[in-house]
C-alpha atoms as a PDB file:
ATOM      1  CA  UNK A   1       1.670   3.274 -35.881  1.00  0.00           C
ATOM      2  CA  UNK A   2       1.655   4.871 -39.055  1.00  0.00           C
ATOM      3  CA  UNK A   3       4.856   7.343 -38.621  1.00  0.00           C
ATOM      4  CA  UNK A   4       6.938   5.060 -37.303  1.00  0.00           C
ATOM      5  CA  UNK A   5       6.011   2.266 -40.421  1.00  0.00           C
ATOM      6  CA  UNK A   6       9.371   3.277 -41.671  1.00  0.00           C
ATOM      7  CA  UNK A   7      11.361   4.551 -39.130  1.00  0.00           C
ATOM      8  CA  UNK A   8      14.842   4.886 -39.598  1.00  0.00           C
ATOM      9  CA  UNK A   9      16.589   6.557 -36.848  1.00  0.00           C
ATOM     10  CA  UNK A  10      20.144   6.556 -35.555  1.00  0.00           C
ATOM     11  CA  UNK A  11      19.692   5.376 -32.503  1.00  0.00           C
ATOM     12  CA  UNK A  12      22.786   4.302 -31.813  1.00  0.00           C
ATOM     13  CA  UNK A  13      25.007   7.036 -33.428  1.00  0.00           C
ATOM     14  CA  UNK A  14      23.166   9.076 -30.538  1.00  0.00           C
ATOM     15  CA  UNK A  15      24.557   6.963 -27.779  1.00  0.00           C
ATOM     16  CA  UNK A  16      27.063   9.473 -26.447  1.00  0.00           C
ATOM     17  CA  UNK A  17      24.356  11.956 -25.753  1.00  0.00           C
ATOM     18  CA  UNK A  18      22.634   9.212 -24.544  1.00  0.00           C
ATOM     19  CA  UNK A  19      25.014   8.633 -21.870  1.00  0.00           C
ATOM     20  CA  UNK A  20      25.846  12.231 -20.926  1.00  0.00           C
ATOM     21  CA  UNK A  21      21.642  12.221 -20.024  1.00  0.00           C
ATOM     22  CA  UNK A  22      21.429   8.814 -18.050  1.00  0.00           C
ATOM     23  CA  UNK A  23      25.031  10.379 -16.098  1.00  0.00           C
ATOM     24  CA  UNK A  24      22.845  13.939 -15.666  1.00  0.00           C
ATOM     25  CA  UNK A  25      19.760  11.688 -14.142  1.00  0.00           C
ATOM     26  CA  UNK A  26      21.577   9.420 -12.198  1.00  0.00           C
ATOM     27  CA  UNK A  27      23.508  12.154 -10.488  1.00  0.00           C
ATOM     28  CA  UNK A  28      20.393  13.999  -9.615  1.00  0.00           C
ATOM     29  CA  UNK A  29      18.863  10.883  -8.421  1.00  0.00           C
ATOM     30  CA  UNK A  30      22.016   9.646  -6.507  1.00  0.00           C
ATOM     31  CA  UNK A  31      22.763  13.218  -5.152  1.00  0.00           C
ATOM     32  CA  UNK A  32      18.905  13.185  -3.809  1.00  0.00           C
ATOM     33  CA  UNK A  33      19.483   9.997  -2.177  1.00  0.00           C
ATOM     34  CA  UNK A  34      22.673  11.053  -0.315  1.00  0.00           C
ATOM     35  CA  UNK A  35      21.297  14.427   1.037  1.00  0.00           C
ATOM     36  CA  UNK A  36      18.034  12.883   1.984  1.00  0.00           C
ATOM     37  CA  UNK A  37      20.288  10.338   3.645  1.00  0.00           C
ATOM     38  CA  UNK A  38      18.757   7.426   2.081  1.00  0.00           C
ATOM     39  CA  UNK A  39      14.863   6.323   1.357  1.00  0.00           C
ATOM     40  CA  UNK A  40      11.869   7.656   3.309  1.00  0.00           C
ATOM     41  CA  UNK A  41      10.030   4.208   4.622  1.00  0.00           C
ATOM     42  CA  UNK A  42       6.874   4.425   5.585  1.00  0.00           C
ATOM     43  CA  UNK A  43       5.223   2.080   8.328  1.00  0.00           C
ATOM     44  CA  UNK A  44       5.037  -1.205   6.985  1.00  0.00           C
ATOM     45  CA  UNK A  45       9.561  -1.089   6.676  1.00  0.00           C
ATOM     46  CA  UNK A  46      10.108   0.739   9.792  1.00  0.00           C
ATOM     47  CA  UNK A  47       7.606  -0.303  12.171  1.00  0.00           C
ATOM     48  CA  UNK A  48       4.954   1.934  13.557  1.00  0.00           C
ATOM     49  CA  UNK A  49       0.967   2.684  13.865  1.00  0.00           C
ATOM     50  CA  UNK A  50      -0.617   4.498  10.787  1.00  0.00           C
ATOM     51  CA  UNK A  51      -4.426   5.609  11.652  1.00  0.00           C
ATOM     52  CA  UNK A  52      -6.625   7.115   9.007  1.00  0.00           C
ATOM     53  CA  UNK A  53      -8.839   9.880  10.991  1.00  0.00           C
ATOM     54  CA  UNK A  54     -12.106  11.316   9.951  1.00  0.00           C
ATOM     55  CA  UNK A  55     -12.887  14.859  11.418  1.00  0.00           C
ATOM     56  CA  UNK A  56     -16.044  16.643  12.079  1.00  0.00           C
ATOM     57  CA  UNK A  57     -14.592  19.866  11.640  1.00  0.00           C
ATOM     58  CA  UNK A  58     -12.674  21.511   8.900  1.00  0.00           C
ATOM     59  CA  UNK A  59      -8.936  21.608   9.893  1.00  0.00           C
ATOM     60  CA  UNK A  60      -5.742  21.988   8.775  1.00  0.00           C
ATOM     61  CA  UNK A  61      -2.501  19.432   8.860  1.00  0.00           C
ATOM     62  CA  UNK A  62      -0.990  22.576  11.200  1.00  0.00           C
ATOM     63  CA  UNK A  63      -3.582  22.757  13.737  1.00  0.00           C
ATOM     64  CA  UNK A  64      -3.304  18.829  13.755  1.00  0.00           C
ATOM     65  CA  UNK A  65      -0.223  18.976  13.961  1.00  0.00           C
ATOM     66  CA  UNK A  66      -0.145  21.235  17.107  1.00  0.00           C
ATOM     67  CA  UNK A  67      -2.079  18.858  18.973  1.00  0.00           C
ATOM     68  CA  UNK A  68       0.103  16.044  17.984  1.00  0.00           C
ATOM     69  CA  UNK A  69       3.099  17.979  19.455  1.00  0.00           C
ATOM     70  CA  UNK A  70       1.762  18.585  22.533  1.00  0.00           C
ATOM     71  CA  UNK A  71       0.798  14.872  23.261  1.00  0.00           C
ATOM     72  CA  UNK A  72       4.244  14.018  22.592  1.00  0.00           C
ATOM     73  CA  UNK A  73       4.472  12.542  19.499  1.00  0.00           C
ATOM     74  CA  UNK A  74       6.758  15.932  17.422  1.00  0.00           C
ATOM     75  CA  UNK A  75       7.913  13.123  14.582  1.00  0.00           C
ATOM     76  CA  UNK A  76       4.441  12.124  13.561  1.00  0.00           C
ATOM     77  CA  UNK A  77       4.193  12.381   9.900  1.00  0.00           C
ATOM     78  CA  UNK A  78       0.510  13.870   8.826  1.00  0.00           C
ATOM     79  CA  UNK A  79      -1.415  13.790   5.635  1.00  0.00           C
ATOM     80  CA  UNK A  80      -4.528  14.898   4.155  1.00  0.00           C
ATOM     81  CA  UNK A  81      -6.177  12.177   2.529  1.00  0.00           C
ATOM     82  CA  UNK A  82      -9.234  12.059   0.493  1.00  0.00           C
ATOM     83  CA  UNK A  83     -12.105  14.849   2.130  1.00  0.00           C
ATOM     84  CA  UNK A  84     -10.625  17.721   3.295  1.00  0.00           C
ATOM     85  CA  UNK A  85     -11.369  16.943   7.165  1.00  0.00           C
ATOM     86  CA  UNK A  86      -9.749  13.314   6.371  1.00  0.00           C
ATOM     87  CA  UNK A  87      -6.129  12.894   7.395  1.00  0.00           C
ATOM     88  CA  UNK A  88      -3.350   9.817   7.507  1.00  0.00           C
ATOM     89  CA  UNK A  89      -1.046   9.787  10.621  1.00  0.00           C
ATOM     90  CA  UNK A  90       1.601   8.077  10.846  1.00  0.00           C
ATOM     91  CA  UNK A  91       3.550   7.270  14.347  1.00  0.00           C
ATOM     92  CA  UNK A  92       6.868   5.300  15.284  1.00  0.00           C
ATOM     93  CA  UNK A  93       6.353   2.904  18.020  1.00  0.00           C
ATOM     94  CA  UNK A  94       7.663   4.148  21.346  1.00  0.00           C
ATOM     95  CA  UNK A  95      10.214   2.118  23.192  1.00  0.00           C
ATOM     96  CA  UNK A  96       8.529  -0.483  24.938  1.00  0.00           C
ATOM     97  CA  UNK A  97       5.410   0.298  23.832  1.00  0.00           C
ATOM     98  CA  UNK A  98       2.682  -2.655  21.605  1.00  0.00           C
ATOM     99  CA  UNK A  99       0.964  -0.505  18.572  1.00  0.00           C
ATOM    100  CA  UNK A 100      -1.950  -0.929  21.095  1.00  0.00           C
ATOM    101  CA  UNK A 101      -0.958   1.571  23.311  1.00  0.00           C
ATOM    102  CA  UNK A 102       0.450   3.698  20.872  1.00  0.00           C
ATOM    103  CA  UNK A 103      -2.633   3.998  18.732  1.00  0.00           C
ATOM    104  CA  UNK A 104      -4.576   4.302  22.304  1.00  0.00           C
ATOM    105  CA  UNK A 105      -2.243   7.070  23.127  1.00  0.00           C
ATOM    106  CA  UNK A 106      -2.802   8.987  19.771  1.00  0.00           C
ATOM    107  CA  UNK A 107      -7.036   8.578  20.281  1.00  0.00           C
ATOM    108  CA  UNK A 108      -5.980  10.083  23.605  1.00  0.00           C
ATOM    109  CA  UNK A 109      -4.745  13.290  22.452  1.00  0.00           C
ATOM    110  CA  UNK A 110      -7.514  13.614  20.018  1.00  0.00           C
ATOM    111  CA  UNK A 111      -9.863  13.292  22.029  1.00  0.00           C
ATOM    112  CA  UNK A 112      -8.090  15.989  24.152  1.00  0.00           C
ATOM    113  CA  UNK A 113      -7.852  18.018  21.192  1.00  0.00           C
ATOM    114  CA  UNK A 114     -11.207  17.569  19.342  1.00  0.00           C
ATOM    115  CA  UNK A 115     -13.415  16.005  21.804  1.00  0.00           C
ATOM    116  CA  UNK A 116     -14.216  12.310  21.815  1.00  0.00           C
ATOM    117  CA  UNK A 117     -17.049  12.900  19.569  1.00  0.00           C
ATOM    118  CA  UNK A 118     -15.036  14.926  16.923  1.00  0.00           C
ATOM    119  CA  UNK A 119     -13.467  12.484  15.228  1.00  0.00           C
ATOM    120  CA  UNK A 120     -13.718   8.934  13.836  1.00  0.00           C
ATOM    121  CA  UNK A 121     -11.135   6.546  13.031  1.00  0.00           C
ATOM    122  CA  UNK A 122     -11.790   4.695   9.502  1.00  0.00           C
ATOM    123  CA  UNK A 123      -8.466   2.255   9.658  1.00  0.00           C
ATOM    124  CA  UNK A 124      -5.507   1.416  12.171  1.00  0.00           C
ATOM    125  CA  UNK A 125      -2.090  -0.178  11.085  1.00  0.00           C
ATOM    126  CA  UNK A 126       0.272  -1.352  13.479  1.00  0.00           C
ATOM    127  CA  UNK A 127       3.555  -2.856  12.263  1.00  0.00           C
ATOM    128  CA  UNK A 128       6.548  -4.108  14.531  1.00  0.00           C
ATOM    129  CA  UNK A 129      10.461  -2.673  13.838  1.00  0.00           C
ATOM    130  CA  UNK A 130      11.370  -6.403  13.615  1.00  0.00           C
ATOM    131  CA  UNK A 131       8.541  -7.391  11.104  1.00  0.00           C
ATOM    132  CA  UNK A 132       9.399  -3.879   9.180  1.00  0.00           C
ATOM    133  CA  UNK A 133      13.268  -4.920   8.811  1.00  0.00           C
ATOM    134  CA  UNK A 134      12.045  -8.332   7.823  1.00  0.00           C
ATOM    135  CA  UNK A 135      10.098  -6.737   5.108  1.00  0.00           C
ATOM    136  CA  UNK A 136      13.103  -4.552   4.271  1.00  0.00           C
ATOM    137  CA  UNK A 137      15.375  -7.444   3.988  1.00  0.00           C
ATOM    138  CA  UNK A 138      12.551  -9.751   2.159  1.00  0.00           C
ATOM    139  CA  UNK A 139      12.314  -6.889  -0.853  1.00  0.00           C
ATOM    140  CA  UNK A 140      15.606  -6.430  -1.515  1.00  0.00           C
ATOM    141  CA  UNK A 141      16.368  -9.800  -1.467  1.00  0.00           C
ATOM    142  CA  UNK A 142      13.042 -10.323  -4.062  1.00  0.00           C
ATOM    143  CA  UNK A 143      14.519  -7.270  -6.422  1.00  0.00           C
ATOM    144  CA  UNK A 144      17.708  -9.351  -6.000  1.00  0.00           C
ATOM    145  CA  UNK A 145      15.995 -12.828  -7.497  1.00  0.00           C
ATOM    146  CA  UNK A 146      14.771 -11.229 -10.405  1.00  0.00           C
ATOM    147  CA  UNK A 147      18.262  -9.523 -11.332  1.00  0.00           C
ATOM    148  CA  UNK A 148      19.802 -13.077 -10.999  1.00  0.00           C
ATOM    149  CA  UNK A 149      16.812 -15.098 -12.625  1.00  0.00           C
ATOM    150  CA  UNK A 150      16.695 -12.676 -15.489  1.00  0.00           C
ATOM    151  CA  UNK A 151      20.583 -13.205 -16.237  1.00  0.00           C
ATOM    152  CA  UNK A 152      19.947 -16.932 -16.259  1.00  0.00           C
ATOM    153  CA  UNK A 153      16.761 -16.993 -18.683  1.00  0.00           C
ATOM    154  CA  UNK A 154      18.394 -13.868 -21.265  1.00  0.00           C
ATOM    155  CA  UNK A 155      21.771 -16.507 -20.910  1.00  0.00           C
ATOM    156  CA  UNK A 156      19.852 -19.472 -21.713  1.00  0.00           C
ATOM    157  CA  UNK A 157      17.417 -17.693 -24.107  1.00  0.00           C
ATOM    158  CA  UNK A 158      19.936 -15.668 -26.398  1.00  0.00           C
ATOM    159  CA  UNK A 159      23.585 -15.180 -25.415  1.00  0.00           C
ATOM    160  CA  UNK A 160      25.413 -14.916 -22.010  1.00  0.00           C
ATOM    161  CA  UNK A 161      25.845 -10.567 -23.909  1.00  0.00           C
ATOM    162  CA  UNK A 162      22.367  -9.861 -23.961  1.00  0.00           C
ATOM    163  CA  UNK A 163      21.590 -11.123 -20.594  1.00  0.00           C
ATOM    164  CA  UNK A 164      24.474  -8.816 -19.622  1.00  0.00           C
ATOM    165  CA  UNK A 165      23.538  -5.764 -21.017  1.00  0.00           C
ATOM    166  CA  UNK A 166      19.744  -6.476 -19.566  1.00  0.00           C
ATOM    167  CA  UNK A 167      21.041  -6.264 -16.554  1.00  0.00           C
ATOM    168  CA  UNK A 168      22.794  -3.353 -16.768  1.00  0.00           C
ATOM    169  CA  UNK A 169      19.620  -1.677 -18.063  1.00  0.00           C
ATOM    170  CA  UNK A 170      17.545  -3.154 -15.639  1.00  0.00           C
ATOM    171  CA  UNK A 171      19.545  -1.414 -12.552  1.00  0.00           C
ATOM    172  CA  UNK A 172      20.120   2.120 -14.600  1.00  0.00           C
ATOM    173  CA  UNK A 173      16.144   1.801 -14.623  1.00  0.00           C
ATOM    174  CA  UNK A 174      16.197   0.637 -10.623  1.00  0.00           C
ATOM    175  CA  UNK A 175      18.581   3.215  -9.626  1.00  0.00           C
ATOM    176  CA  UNK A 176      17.185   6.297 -11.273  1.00  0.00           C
ATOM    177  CA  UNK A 177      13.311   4.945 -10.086  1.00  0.00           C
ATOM    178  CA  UNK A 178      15.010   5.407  -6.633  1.00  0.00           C
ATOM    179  CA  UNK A 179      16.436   8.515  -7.167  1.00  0.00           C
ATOM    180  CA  UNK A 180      13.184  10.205  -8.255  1.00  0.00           C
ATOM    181  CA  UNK A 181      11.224   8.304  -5.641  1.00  0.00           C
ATOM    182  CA  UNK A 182      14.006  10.381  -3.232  1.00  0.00           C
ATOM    183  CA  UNK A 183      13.576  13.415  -5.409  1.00  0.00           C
ATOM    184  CA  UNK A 184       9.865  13.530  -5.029  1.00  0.00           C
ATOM    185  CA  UNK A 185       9.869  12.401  -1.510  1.00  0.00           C
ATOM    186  CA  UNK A 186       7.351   9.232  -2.074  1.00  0.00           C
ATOM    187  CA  UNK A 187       7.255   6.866   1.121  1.00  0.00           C
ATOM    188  CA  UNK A 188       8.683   3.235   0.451  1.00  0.00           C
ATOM    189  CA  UNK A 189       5.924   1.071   1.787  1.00  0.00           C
ATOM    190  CA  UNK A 190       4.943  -2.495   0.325  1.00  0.00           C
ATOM    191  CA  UNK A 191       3.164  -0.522  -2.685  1.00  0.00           C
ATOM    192  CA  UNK A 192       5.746   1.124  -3.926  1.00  0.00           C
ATOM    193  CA  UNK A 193       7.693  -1.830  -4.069  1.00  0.00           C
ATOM    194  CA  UNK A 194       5.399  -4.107  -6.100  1.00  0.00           C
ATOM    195  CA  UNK A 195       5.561  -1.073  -7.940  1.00  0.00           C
ATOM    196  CA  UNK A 196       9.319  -1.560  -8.432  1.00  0.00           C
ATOM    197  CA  UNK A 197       9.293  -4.906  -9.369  1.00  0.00           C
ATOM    198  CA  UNK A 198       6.592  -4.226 -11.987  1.00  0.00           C
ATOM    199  CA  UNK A 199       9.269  -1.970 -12.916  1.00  0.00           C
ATOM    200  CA  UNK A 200      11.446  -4.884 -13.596  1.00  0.00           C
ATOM    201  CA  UNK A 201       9.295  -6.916 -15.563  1.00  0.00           C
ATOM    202  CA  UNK A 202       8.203  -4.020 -17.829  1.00  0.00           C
ATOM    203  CA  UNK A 203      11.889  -2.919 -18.031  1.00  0.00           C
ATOM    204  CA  UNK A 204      12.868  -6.227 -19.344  1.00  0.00           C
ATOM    205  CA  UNK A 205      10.063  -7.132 -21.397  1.00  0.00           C
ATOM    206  CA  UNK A 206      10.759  -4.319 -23.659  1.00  0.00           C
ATOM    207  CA  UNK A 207      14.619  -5.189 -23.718  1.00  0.00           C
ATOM    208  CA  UNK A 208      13.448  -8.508 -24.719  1.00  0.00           C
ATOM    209  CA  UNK A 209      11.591  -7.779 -27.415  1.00  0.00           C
ATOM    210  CA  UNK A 210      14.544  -5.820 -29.308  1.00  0.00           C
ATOM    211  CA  UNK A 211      16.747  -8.163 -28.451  1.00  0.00           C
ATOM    212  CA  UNK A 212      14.580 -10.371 -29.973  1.00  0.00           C
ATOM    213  CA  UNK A 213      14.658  -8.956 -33.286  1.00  0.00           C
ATOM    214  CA  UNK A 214      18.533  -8.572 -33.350  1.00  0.00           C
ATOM    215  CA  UNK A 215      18.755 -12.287 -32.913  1.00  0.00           C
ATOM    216  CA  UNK A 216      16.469 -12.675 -35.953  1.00  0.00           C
ATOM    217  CA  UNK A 217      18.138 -10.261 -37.955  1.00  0.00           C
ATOM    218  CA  UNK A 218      21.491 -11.423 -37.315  1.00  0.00           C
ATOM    219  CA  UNK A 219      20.647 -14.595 -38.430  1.00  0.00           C
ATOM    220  CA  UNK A 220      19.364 -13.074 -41.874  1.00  0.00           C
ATOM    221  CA  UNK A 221      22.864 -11.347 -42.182  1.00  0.00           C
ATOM    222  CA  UNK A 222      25.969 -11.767 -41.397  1.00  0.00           C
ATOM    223  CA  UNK A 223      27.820  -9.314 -43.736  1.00  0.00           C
ATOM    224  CA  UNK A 224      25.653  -6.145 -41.923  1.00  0.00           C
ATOM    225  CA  UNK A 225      27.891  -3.994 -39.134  1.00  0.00           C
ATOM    226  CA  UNK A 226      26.581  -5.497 -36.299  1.00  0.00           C
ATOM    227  CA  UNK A 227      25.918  -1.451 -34.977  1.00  0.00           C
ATOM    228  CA  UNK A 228      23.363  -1.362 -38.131  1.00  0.00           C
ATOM    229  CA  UNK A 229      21.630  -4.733 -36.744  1.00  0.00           C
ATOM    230  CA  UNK A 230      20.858  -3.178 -34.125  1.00  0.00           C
ATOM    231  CA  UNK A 231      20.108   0.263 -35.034  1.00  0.00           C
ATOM    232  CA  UNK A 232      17.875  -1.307 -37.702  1.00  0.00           C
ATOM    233  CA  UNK A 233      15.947  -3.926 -34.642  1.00  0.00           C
ATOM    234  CA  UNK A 234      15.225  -0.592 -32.763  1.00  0.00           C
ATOM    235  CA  UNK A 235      13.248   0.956 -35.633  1.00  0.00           C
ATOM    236  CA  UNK A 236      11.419  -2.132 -36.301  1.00  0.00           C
ATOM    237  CA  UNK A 237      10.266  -2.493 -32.864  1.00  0.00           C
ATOM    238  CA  UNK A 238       9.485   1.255 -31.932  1.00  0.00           C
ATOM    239  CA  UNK A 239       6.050   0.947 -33.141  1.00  0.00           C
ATOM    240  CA  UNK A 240       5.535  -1.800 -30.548  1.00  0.00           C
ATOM    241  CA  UNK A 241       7.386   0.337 -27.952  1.00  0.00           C
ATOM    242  CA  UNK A 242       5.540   3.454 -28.547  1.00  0.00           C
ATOM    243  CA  UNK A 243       2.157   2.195 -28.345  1.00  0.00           C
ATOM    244  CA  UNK A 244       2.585  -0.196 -25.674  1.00  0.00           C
ATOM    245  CA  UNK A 245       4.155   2.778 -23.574  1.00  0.00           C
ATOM    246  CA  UNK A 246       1.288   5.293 -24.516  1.00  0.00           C
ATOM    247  CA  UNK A 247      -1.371   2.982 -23.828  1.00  0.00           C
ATOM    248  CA  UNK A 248       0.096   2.269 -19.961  1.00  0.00           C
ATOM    249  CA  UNK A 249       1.007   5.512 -19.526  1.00  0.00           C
ATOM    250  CA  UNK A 250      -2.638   6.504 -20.176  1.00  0.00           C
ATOM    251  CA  UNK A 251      -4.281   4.028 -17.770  1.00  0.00           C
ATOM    252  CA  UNK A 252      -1.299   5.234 -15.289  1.00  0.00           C
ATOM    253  CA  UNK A 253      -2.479   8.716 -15.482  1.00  0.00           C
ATOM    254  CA  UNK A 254      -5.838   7.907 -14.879  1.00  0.00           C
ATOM    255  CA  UNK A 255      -5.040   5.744 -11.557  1.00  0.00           C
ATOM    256  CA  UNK A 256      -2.641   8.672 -10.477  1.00  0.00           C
ATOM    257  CA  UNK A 257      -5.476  11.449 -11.306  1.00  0.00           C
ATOM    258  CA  UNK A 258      -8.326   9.673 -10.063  1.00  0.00           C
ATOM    259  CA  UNK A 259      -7.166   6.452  -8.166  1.00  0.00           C
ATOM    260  CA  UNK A 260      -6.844   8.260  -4.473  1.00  0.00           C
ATOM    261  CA  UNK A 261      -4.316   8.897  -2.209  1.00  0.00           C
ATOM    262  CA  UNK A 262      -3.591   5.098  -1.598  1.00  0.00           C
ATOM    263  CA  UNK A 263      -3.123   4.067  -5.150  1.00  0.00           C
ATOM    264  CA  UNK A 264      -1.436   7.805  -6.166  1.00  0.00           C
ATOM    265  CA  UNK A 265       2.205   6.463  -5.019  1.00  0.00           C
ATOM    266  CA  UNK A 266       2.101   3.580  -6.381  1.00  0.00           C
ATOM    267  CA  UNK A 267       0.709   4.873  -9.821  1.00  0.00           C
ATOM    268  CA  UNK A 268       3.304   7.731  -9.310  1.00  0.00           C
ATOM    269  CA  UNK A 269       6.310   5.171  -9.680  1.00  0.00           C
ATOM    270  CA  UNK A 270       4.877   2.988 -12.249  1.00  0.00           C
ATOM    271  CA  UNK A 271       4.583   6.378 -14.377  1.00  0.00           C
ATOM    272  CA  UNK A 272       8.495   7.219 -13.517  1.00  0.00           C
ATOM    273  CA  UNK A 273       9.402   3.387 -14.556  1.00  0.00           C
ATOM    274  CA  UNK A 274       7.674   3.144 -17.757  1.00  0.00           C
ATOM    275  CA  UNK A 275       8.785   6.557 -18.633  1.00  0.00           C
ATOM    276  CA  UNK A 276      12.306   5.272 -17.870  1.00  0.00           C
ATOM    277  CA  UNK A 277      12.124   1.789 -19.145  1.00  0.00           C
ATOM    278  CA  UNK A 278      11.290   2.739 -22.675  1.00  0.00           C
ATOM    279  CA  UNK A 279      13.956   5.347 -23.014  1.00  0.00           C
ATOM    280  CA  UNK A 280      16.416   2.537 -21.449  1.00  0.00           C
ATOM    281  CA  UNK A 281      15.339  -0.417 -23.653  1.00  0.00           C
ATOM    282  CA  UNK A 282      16.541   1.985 -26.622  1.00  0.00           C
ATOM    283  CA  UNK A 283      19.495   4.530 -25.216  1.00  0.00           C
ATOM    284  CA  UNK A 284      21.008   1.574 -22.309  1.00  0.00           C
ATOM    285  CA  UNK A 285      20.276  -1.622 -23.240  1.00  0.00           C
ATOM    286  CA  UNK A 286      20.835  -1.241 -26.620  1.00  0.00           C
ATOM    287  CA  UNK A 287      23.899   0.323 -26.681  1.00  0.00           C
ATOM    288  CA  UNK A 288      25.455  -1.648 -23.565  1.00  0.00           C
ATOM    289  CA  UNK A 289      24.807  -4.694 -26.436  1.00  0.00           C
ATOM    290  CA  UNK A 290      26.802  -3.213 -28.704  1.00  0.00           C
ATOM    291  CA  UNK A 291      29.828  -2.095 -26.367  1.00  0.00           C
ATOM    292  CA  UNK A 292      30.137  -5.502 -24.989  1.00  0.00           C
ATOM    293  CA  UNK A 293      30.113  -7.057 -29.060  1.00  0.00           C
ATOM    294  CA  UNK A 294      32.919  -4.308 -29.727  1.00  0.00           C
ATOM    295  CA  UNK A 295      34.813  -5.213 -26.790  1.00  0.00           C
ATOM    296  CA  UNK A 296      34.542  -8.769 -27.492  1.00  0.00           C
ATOM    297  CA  UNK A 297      35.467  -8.023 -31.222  1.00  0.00           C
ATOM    298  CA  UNK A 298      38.584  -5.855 -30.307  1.00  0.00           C
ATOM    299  CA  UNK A 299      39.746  -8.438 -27.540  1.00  0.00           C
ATOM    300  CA  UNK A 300      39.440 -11.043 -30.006  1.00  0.00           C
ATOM    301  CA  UNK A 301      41.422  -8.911 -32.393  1.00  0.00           C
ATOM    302  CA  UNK A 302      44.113  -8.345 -29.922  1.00  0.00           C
ATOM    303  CA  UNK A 303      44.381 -11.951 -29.856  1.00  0.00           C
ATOM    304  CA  UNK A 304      44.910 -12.993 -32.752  1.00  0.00           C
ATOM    305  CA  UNK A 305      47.708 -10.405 -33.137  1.00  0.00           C
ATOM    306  CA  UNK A 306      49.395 -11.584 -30.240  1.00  0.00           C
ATOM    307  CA  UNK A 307      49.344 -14.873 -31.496  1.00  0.00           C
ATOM    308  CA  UNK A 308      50.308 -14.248 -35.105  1.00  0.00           C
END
């Protein structure tokens, strides 16, 4: 990109702003979180029947939700997906009760409601509580993986530092995708959490790239303050990180606008990550390289004074 051809931005003299925004985010996320009480999962984490229901009147999600009351079932969570007489409804399993008879149950009180011939039912999704905590378990322990796997190949790759400060990008990003997920009240289902660990990849990808160009400059000179390596590596790089941002973001936009209510979540969080991924690859992982080389610097200072 033209403007950014010779871009020369302190990046790094802006850190302490930086961190005053991250804090600002993270506490909104992390206070969203705690008075939420935690994630919403949808059916595929906490077990359950989801049914998506075709009507042949016009309705609205509180008449539906009227008749859903009265057959018992006052936690069902409703939606209005795609046509306007098109809903999602989403159930918890019953004690002691298959996703059989629960989704029998629900085409009971429909029928009650609307008649037998009112309304058609396009999809049914039953999912156990044991398979959903499996699931639960299963993606945090994949999110885990790629935390640990990513330390090892940035430690291998460049220095034990830059795998370091990666990492401590890499949750920043993870932790404020959460807390927006919690702020706008998006479901967790199996989705959204491909979703996250695109997150990852993109996250680190990015990282990787400047990173990658303050290993080549450093080499090229060693009299250079390491904070104007750095600084300098951003600039290089934020053509690349500009235009490969705008160019998802775009196609993001488009699934989000246009995509339907299935894909709309999942777009929704890929949008939040990339948004937050770029900012982090220059105003986190960056300067997280930087504090760790000027902590290393001043502890090796302190020891060579204590020896001497």
């Amino acid at each position: 990109m033209w403007f950014f051809r010779n871009a020369d931005f302190d990046f790094l003299g802006s850190r302490q702003r930086a961190y005053v925004v991250s804090a600002l985010l993270l506490a909104i996320g992390i206070g969203s979180l705690v008075m939420r009480g935690g994630l919403s999962y949808g059916v595929d984490f906490t077990g359950g029947t989801l049914m998506q229901v075709q009507f042949e009147e016009q309705l609205t999600v509180g008449e539906l939700r009227d008749v859903m009351n009265g057959a018992g079932f006052g936690g069902a969570q409703l939606q209005g997906f795609g046509s306007v007489n098109e809903f999602l409804i989403r159930v918890q399993n019953r004690g002691g009760e298959s996703g059989q008879q629960v989704q029998d149950a629900v085409e009971s009180a429909l029928s009650d409601g609307y008649g037998e011939d009112g309304y058609t039912v396009l999809r049914r999704e039953s999912v156990s509580a044991q398979v959903g905590e499996e699931l639960q378990q299963k993606a945090a322990i994949a999110i885990g993986l790629s935390f640990l796997l990513t330390l090892v190949y940035l430690a291998f790759r460049f220095e034990w530092r830059f795998g370091v400060a990666a990492i401590i990008a890499t949750v920043h990003d993870i932790i404020l995708t959460f807390g927006f997920i919690s702020v706008l009240n998006v479901e967790i289902t199996l989705a959204t959490v491909a979703a996250i660990l695109t997150i990852v990849g993109y996250s680190l990808n990015d990282t990787i790239v400047v990173f990658d160009r303050v290993r080549e400059n450093l080499k090229g000179t060693r009299s250079e303050e390491y904070m104007n390596v750095v600084n300098r590596s951003i600039n290089e790089t934020l053509p690349r990180t500009v235009m490969t941002s705008a160019t998802t973001l775009v196609t993001l936009l488009a699934l989000a606008t246009v995509g339907g209510a299935v894909i709309r979540p999942f777009a929704m969080v890929l949008i939040l990550g990339v948004m937050i991924g770029t900012y982090s690859s220059v105003f986190v992982a960056s300067p997280a390289l930087l504090e760790i080389h000027q902590y290393r610097k001043r502890k090796a200072q302190a020891e060579a004074a204590h020896v001497s």
